[in-house]
Protein backbone atom coordinates (compact mmCIF):
# COMPACT_ATOMS: atom_id res chain seq x y z
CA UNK A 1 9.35 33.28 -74.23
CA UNK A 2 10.14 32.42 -70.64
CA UNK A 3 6.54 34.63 -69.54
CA UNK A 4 5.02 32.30 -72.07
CA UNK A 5 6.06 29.01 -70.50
CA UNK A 6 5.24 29.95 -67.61
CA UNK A 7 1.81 31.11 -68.46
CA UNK A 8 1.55 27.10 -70.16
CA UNK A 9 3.39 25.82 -67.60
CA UNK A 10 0.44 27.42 -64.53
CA UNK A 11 -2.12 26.17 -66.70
CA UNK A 12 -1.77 22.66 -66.88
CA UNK A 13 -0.40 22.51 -63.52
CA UNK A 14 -3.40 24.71 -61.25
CA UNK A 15 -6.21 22.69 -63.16
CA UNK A 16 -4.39 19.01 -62.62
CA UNK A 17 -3.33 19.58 -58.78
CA UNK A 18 -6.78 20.71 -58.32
CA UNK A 19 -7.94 17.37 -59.91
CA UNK A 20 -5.78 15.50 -57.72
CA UNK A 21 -6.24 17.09 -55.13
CA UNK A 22 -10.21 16.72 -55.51
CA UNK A 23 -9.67 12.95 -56.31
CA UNK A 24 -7.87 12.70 -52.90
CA UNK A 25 -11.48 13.36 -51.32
CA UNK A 26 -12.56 9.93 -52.52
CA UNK A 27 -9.67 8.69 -50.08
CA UNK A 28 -9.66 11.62 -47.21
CA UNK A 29 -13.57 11.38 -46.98
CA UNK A 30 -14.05 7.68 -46.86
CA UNK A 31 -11.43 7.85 -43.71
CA UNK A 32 -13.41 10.38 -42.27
CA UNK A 33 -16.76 8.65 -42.31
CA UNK A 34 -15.45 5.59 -41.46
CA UNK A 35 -13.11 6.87 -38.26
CA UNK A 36 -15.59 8.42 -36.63
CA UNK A 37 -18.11 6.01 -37.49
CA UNK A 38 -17.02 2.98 -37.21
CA UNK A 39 -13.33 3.73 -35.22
CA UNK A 40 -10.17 2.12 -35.22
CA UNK A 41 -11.13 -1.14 -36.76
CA UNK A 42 -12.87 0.39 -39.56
CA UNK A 43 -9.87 2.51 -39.90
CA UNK A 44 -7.63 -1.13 -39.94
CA UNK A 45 -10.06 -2.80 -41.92
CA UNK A 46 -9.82 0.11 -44.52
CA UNK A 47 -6.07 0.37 -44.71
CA UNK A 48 -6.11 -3.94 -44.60
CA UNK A 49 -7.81 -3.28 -48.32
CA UNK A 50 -6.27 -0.81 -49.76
CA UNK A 51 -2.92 -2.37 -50.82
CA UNK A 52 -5.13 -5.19 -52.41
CA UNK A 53 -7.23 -2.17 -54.81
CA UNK A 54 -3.74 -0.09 -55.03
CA UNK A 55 -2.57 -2.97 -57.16
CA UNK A 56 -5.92 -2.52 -59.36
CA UNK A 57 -6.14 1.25 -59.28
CA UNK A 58 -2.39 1.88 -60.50
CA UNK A 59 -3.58 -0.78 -63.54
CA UNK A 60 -5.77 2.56 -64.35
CA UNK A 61 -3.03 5.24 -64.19
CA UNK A 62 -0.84 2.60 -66.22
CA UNK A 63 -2.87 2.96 -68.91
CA UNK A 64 -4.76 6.74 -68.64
CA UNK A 65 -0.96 8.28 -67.94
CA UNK A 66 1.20 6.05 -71.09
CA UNK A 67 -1.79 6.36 -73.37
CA UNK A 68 -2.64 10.39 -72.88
CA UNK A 69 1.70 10.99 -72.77
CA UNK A 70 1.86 9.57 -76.02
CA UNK A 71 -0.90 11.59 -77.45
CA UNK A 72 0.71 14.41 -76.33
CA UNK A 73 4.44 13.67 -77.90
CA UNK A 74 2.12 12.87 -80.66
CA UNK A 75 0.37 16.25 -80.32
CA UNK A 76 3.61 18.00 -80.66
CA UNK A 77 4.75 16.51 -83.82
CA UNK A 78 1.92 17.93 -85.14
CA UNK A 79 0.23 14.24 -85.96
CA UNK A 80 -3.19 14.32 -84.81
CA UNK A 81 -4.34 10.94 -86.75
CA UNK A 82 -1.75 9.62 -84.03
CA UNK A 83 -2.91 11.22 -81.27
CA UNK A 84 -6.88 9.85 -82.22
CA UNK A 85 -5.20 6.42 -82.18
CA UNK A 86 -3.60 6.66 -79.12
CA UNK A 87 -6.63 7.93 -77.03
CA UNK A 88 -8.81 5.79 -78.93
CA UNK A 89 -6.21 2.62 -78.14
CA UNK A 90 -6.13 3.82 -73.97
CA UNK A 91 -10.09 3.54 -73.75
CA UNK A 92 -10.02 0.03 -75.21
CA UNK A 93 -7.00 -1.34 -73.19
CA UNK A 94 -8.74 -0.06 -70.10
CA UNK A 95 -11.51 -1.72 -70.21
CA UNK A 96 -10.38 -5.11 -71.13
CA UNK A 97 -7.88 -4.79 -68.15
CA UNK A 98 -10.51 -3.58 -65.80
CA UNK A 99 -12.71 -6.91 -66.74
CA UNK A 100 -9.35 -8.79 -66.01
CA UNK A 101 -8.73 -7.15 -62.39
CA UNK A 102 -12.12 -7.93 -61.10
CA UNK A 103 -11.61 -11.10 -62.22
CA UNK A 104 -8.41 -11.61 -59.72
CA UNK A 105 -10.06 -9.59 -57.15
CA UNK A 106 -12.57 -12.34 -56.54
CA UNK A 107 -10.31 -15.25 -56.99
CA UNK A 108 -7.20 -13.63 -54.73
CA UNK A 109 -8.68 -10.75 -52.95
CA UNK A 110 -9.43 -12.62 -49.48
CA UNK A 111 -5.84 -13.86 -49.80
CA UNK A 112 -4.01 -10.93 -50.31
CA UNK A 113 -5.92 -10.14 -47.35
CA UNK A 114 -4.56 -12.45 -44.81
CA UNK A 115 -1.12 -12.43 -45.78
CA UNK A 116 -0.92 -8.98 -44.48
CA UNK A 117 -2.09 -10.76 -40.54
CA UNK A 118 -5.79 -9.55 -40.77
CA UNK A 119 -7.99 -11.62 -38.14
CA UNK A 120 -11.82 -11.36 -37.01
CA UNK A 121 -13.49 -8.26 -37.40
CA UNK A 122 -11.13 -6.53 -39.11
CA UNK A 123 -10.66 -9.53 -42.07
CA UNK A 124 -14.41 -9.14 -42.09
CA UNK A 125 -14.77 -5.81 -42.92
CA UNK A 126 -11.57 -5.74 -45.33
CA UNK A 127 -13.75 -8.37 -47.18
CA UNK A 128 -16.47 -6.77 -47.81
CA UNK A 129 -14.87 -3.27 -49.10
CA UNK A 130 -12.88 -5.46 -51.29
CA UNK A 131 -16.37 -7.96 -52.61
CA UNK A 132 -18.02 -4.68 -54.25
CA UNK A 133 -14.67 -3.16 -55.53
CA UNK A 134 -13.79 -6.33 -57.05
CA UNK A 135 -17.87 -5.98 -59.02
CA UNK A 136 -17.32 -2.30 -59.67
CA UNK A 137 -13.72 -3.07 -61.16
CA UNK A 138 -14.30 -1.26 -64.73
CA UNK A 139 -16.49 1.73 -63.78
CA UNK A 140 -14.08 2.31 -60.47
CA UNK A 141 -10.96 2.23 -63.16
CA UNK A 142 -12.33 3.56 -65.96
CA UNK A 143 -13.50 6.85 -63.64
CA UNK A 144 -9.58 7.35 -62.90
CA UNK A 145 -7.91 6.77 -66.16
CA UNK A 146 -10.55 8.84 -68.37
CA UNK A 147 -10.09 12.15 -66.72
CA UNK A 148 -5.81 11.79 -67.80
CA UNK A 149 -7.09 11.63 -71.37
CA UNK A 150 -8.77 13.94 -71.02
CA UNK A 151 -6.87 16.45 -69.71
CA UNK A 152 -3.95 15.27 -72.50
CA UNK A 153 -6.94 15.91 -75.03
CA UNK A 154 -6.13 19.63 -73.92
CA UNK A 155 -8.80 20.07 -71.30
CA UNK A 156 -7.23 20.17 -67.81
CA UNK A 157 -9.93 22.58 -67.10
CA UNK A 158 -12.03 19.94 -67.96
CA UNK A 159 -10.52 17.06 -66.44
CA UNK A 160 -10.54 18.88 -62.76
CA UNK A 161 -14.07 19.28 -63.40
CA UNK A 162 -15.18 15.91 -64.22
CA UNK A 163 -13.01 14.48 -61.02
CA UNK A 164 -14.76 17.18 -59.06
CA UNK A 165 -18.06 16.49 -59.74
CA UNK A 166 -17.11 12.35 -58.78
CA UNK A 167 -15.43 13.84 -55.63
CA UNK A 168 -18.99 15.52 -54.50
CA UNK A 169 -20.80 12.88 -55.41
CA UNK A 170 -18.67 10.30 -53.24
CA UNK A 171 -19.09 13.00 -50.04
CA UNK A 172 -22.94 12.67 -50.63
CA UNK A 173 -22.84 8.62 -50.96
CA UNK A 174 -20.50 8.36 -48.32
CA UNK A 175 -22.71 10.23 -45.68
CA UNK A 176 -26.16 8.51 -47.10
CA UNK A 177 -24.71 4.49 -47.41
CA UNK A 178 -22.68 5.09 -44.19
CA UNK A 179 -24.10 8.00 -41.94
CA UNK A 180 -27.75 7.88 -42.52
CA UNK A 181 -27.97 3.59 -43.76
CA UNK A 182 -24.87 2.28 -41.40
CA UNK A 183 -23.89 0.18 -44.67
CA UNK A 184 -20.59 0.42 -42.71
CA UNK A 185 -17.48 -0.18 -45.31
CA UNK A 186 -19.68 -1.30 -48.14
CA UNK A 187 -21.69 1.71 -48.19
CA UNK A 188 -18.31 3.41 -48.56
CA UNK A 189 -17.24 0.73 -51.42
CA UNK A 190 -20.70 1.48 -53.22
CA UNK A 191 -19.83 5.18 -52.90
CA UNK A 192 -16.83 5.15 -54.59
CA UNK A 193 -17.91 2.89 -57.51
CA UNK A 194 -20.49 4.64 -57.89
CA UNK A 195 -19.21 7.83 -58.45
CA UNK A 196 -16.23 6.88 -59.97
CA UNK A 197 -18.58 5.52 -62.79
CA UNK A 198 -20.05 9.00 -63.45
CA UNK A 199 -16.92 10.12 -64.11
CA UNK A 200 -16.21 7.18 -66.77
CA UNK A 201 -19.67 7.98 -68.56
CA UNK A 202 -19.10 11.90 -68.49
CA UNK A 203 -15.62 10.96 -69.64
CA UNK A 204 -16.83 8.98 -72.31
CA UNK A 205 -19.41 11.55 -73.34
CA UNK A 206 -16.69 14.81 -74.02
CA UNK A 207 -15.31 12.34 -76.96
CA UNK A 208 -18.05 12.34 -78.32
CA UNK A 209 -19.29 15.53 -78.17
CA UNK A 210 -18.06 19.00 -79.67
CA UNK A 211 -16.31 20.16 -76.57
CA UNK A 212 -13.32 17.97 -77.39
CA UNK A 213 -10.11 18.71 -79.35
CA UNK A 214 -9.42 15.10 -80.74
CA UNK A 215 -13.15 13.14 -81.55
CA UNK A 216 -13.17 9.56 -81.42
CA UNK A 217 -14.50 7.39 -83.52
CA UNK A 218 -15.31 3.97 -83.63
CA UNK A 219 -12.06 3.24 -85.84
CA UNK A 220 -10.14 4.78 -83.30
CA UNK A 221 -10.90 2.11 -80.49
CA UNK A 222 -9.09 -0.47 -82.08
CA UNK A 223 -6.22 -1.81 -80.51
CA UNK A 224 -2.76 -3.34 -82.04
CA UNK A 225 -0.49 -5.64 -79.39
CA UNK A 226 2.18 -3.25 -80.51
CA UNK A 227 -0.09 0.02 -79.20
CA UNK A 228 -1.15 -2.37 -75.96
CA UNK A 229 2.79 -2.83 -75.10
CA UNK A 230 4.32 0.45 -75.99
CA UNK A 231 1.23 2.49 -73.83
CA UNK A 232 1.80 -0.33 -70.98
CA UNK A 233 5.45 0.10 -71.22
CA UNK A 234 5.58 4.22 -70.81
CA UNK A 235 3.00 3.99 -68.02
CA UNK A 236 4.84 0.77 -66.28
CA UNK A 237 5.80 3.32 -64.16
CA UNK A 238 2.63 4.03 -62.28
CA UNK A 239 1.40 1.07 -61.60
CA UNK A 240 4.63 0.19 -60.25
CA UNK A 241 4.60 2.87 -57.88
CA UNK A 242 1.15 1.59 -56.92
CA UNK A 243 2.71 -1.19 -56.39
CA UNK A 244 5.22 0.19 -54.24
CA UNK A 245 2.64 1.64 -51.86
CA UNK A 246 0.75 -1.50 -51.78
CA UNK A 247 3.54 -3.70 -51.07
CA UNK A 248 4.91 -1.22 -48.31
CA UNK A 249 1.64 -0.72 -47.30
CA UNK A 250 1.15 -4.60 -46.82
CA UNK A 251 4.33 -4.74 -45.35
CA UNK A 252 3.68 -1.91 -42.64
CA UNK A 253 0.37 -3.50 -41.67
CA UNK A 254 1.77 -6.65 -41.24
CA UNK A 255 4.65 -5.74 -38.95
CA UNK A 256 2.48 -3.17 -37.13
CA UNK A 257 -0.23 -6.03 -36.36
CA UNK A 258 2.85 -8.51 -35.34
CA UNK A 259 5.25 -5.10 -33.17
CA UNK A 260 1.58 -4.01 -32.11
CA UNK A 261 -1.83 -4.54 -32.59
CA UNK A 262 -5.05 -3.38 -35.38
CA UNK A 263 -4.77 0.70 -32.65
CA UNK A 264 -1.13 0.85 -34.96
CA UNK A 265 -2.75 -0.05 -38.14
CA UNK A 266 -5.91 2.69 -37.21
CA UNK A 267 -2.89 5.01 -36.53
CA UNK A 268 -1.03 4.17 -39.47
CA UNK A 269 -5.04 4.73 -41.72
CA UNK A 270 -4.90 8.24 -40.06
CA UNK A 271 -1.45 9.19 -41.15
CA UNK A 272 -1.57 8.16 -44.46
CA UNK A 273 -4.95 10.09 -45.04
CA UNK A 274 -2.92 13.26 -43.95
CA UNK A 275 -0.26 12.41 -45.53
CA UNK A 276 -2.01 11.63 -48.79
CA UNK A 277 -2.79 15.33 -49.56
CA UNK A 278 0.67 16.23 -50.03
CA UNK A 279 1.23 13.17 -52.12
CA UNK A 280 -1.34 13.84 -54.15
CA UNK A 281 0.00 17.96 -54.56
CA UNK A 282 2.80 16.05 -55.83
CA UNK A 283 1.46 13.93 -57.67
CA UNK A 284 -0.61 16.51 -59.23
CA UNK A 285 2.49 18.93 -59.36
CA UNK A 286 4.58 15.99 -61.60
CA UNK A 287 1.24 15.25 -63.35
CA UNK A 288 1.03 18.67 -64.46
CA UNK A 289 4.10 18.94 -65.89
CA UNK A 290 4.52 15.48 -67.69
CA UNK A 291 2.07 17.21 -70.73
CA UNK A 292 4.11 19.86 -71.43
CA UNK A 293 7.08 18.23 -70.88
CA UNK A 294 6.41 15.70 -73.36
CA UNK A 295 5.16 18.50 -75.79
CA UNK A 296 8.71 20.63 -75.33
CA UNK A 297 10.67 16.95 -75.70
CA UNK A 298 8.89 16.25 -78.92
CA UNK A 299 9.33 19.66 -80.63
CA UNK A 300 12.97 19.05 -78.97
CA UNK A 301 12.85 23.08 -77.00
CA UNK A 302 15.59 21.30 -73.89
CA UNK A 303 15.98 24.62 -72.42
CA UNK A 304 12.49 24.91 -71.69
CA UNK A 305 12.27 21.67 -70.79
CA UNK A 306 14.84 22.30 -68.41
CA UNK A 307 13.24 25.15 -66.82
CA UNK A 308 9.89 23.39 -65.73
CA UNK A 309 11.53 20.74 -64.02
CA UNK A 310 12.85 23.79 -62.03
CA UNK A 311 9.60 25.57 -61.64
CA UNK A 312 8.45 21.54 -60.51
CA UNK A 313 10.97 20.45 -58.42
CA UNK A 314 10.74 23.51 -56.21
CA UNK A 315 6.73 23.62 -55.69
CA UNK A 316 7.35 20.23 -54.32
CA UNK A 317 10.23 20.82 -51.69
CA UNK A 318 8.86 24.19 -50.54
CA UNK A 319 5.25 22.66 -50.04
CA UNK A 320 6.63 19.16 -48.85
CA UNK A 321 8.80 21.27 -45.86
CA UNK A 322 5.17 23.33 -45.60
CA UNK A 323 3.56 20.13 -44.83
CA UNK A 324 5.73 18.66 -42.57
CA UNK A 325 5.99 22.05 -40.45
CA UNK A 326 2.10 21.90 -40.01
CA UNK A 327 2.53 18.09 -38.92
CA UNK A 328 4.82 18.96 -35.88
CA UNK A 329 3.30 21.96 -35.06
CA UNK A 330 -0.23 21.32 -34.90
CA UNK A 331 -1.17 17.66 -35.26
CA UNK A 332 -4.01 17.44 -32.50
CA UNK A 333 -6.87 18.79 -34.57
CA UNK A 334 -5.69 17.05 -37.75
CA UNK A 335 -5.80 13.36 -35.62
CA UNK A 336 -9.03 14.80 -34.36
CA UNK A 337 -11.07 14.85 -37.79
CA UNK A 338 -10.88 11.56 -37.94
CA UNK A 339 -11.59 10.63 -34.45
CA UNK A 340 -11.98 12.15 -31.01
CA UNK A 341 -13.16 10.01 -28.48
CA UNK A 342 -9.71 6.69 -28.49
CA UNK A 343 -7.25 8.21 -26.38
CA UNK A 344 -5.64 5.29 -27.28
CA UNK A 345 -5.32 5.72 -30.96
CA UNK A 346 -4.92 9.61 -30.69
CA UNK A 347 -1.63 8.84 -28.93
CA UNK A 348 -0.89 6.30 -31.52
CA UNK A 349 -1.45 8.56 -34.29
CA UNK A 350 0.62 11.46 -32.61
CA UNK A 351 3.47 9.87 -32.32
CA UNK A 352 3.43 8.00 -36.02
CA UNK A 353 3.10 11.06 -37.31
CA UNK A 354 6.12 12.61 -35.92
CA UNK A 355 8.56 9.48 -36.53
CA UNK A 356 6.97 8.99 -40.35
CA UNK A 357 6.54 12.10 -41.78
CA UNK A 358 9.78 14.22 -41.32
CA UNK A 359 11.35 13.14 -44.97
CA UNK A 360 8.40 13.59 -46.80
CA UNK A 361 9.56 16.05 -49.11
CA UNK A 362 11.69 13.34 -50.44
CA UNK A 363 9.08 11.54 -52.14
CA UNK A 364 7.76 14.94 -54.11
CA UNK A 365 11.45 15.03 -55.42
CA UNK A 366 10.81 11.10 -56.84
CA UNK A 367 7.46 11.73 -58.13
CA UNK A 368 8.70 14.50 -60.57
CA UNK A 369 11.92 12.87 -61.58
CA UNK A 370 9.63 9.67 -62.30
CA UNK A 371 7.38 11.81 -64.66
CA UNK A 372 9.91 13.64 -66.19
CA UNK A 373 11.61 10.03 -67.45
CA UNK A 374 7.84 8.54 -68.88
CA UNK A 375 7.59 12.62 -70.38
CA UNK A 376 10.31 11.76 -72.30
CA UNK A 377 9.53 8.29 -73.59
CA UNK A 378 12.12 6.44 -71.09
CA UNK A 379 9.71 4.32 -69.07
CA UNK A 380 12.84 2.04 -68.20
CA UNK A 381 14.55 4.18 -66.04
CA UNK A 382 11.20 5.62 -64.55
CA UNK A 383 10.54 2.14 -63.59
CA UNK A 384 13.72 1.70 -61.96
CA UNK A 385 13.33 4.23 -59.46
CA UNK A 386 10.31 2.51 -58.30
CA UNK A 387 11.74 -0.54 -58.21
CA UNK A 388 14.87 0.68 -56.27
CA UNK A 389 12.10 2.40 -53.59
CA UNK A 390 10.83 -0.94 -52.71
CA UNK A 391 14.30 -2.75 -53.31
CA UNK A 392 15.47 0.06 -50.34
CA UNK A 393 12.68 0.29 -48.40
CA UNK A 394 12.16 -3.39 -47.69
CA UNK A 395 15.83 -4.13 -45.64
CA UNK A 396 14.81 -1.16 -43.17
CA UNK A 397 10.94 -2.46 -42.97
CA UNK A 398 12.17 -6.09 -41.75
CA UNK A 399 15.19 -5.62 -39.62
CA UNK A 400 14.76 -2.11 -38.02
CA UNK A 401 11.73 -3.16 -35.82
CA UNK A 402 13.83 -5.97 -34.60
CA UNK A 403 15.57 -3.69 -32.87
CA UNK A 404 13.35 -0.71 -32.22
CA UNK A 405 9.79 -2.75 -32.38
CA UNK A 406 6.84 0.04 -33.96
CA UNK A 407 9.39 2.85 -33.55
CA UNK A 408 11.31 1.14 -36.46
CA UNK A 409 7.89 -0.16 -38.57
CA UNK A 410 7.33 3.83 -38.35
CA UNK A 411 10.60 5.44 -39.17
CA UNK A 412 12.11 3.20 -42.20
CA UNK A 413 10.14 5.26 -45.03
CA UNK A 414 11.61 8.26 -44.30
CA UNK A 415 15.66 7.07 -43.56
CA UNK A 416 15.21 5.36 -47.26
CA UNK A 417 13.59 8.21 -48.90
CA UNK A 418 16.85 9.96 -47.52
CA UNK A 419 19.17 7.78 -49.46
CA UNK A 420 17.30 7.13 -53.00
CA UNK A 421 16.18 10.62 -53.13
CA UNK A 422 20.48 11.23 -53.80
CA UNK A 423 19.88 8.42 -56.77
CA UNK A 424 17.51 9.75 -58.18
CA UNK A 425 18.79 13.29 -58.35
CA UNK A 426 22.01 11.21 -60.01
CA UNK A 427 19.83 9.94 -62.90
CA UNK A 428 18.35 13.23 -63.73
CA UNK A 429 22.02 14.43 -63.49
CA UNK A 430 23.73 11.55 -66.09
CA UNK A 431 20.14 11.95 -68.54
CA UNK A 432 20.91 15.42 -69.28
CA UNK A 433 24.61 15.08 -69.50
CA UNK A 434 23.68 12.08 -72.23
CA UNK A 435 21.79 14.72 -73.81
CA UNK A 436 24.62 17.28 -73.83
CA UNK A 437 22.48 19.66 -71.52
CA UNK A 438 23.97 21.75 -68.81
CA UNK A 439 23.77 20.64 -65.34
CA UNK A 440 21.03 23.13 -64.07
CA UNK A 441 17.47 24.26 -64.36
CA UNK A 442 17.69 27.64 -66.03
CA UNK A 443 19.63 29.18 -68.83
């Protein structure tokens, strides 16, 4: 039995960190074109935007994640009329969502904007990134929820596939609107759309083809307020951690433009594009698991269930300490890929890196806890932890740099990941003790 979970549990896992880790290339490859391009006020400019489309994007896993993990608990009750509906539901929700955040893009976008301090060139260029987002708003967010439903459809193979292909095509846009047309962070706007949007329509096209386990139909794209609010309510949990990382994001670039100047916020770009990789293993890692999880918590098997939360929690300590090791030991080439010439930011980067990164095994620990709560239909408390990451995060963000200037902008992620990564692990503990389950991984 345990040989066969594992073989189940490998192959929803390889195929979805793959995926995520191939989505990260939208992200990684748009900060390398644009640091050595256009430097350390592209870089700003970039990071300046993203908080404003993180609040969009997580609208996307919001909806892709709670509609494809109810299909699955669906799935493994063995109701597939259900699991039609809920698919069917996610597709139509998305869309009239992504309609709605272009809509606020364009009327709040520049604001957003310059709350977070961004002046001159950089407001400029924030701008326009954000202007063509804002257009591209349902083809950008239907090309990241679709490839979650399908992989729920039981397709990861698939899934990784279709977010690969978007992931080459965004390297080939990126280097023809920005390399060859010096479109600057437009091109790199356009790129992502763009691709994104062959994802959606590929997406799209496997429910309606023979290729797919559950085929939609038109009666299956209907949607109840009932299906809108319990899908929104199981996936509340991603877009709040979206929300999170734009808030905190917001918040860093703020106090690093008021403790320093836009060389900290290029800095800060840099290590967040290197640190994004191991967020998105995680991400990938929690993502894996959160199908069969669901599956195991439907047809009620709690040992199992037990066991790849195990098998989850441990890829993401031992390749979070991984991460960090290759941080400290050899960060100059890393820094280097995205630029080599600003001694300046180089320095800046360097020395980020080393005060921001040395917890980051932490936040692999939250990820998966946070799946395994929407996995099993508890949205609430996966929302909490989110919640009580910003609620800690925030006190350290504002009064630590008082004292320490950038030093403490730097260093507050990592001393509260310290403390609500103990919470968190407290949660898990009371859930399975409500449950009447021992207090370990395996038995």
């Amino acid at each position: 039995m345990q040989d066969s979970l594992k073989r189940q549990f490998w192959r929803f896992l390889v195929p979805t960190v793959a995926a995520m880790m191939v989505s990260g290339l939208y992200q990684f490859v748009d900060g390398l074109f644009v640091g050595q391009q256009i430097g350390a006020v592209g870089l700003a400019a970039i990071n300046i935007a993203w908080p404003v489309i993180g609040l969009v994007y997580g609208v996307a896993l919001m909806v892709g994640i709670g509609a494809g993990a109810l299909s699955s608990m669906a799935r493994g009750d063995g109701d597939g009329a259900r699991v039609a509906r809920w698919l069917g539901s996610g597709i139509t929700l998305l869309l009239l969502m992504a309609v709605g955040c272009g809509v606020l893009l364009q009327v709040l976008g520049e604001w957003l904007l310059t709350l977070q301090q961004a002046r001159g060139e950089v407001l400029a260029m924030a701008r326009t990134y954000l202007q063509v987002l804002a257009w591209g708003c349902p083809l950008a967010l239907g090309g990241i929820a679709i490839p979650f439903l399908v992989r729920n459809d039981n397709a990861p193979n698939l899934s990784t596939l279709l977010i690969g292909g978007g992931a080459l095509a965004n390297i080939a846009l990126d280097y023809l609107f920005i390399v060859q047309l010096d479109w600057q962070l437009q091109g790199a706007a356009l790129a992502t759309v763009l691709s994104q949007a062959l994802v959606l329509l590929l997406g799209l096209g496997y429910f309606r083809s023979s290729l797919c386990r559950t085929r939609l139909a038109l009666a299956d794209m209907g949607l109840t307020l009932a299906d809108a609010r319990a899908i929104l309510a199981l996936g509340m949990a991603s877009w709040l951690m979206y929300l999170y990382y734009s808030f905190i994001t917001a918040v860093h670039n703020a106090m690093l433009l008021e403790y320093g100047d836009a060389i900290q916020v290029g800095a800060f770009s840099i290590v967040g594009y290197l640190c994004v990789v191991y967020y998105l293993f995680a991400e990938g890692v929690a993502g894996g698991a959160q199908p069969l999880l669901s599956y195991l918590f439907g047809a009620r098997e709690y040992p199992s269930l037990q066991r790849v939360m195990g098998w989850a929690l441990g890829l993401v300590l031992i390749s979070g300490l991984l991460t960090v090791l290759l941080f400290f030991g050899v960060p100059t080439p890393l820094i280097h890929a995205f630029n080599s010439d600003d001694t300046a930011l180089f320095e800046a980067t360097r020395q980020g890196l080393a005060w921001h990164t040395w917890a980051l095994y932490f936040d692999g620990i939250i990820f998966v806890i946070a799946a395994y709560f929407q996995s099993v239909g508890d949205g609430r408390r996966a929302g909490l932890i989110t919640l009580a990451n910003l609620a800690l995060q925030l006190p350290f963000l504002l009064l630590l740099p008082i004292w320490l200037g950038v030093q403490g902008v730097w260093i507050s992620v990592p001393l509260s990941n310290t403390l609500l990564v103990i919470w968190v692990l407290r949660l898990l503990w009371q859930d399975w003790q409500r449950r009447g389950l021992p207090l370990r991984f395996w038995r």
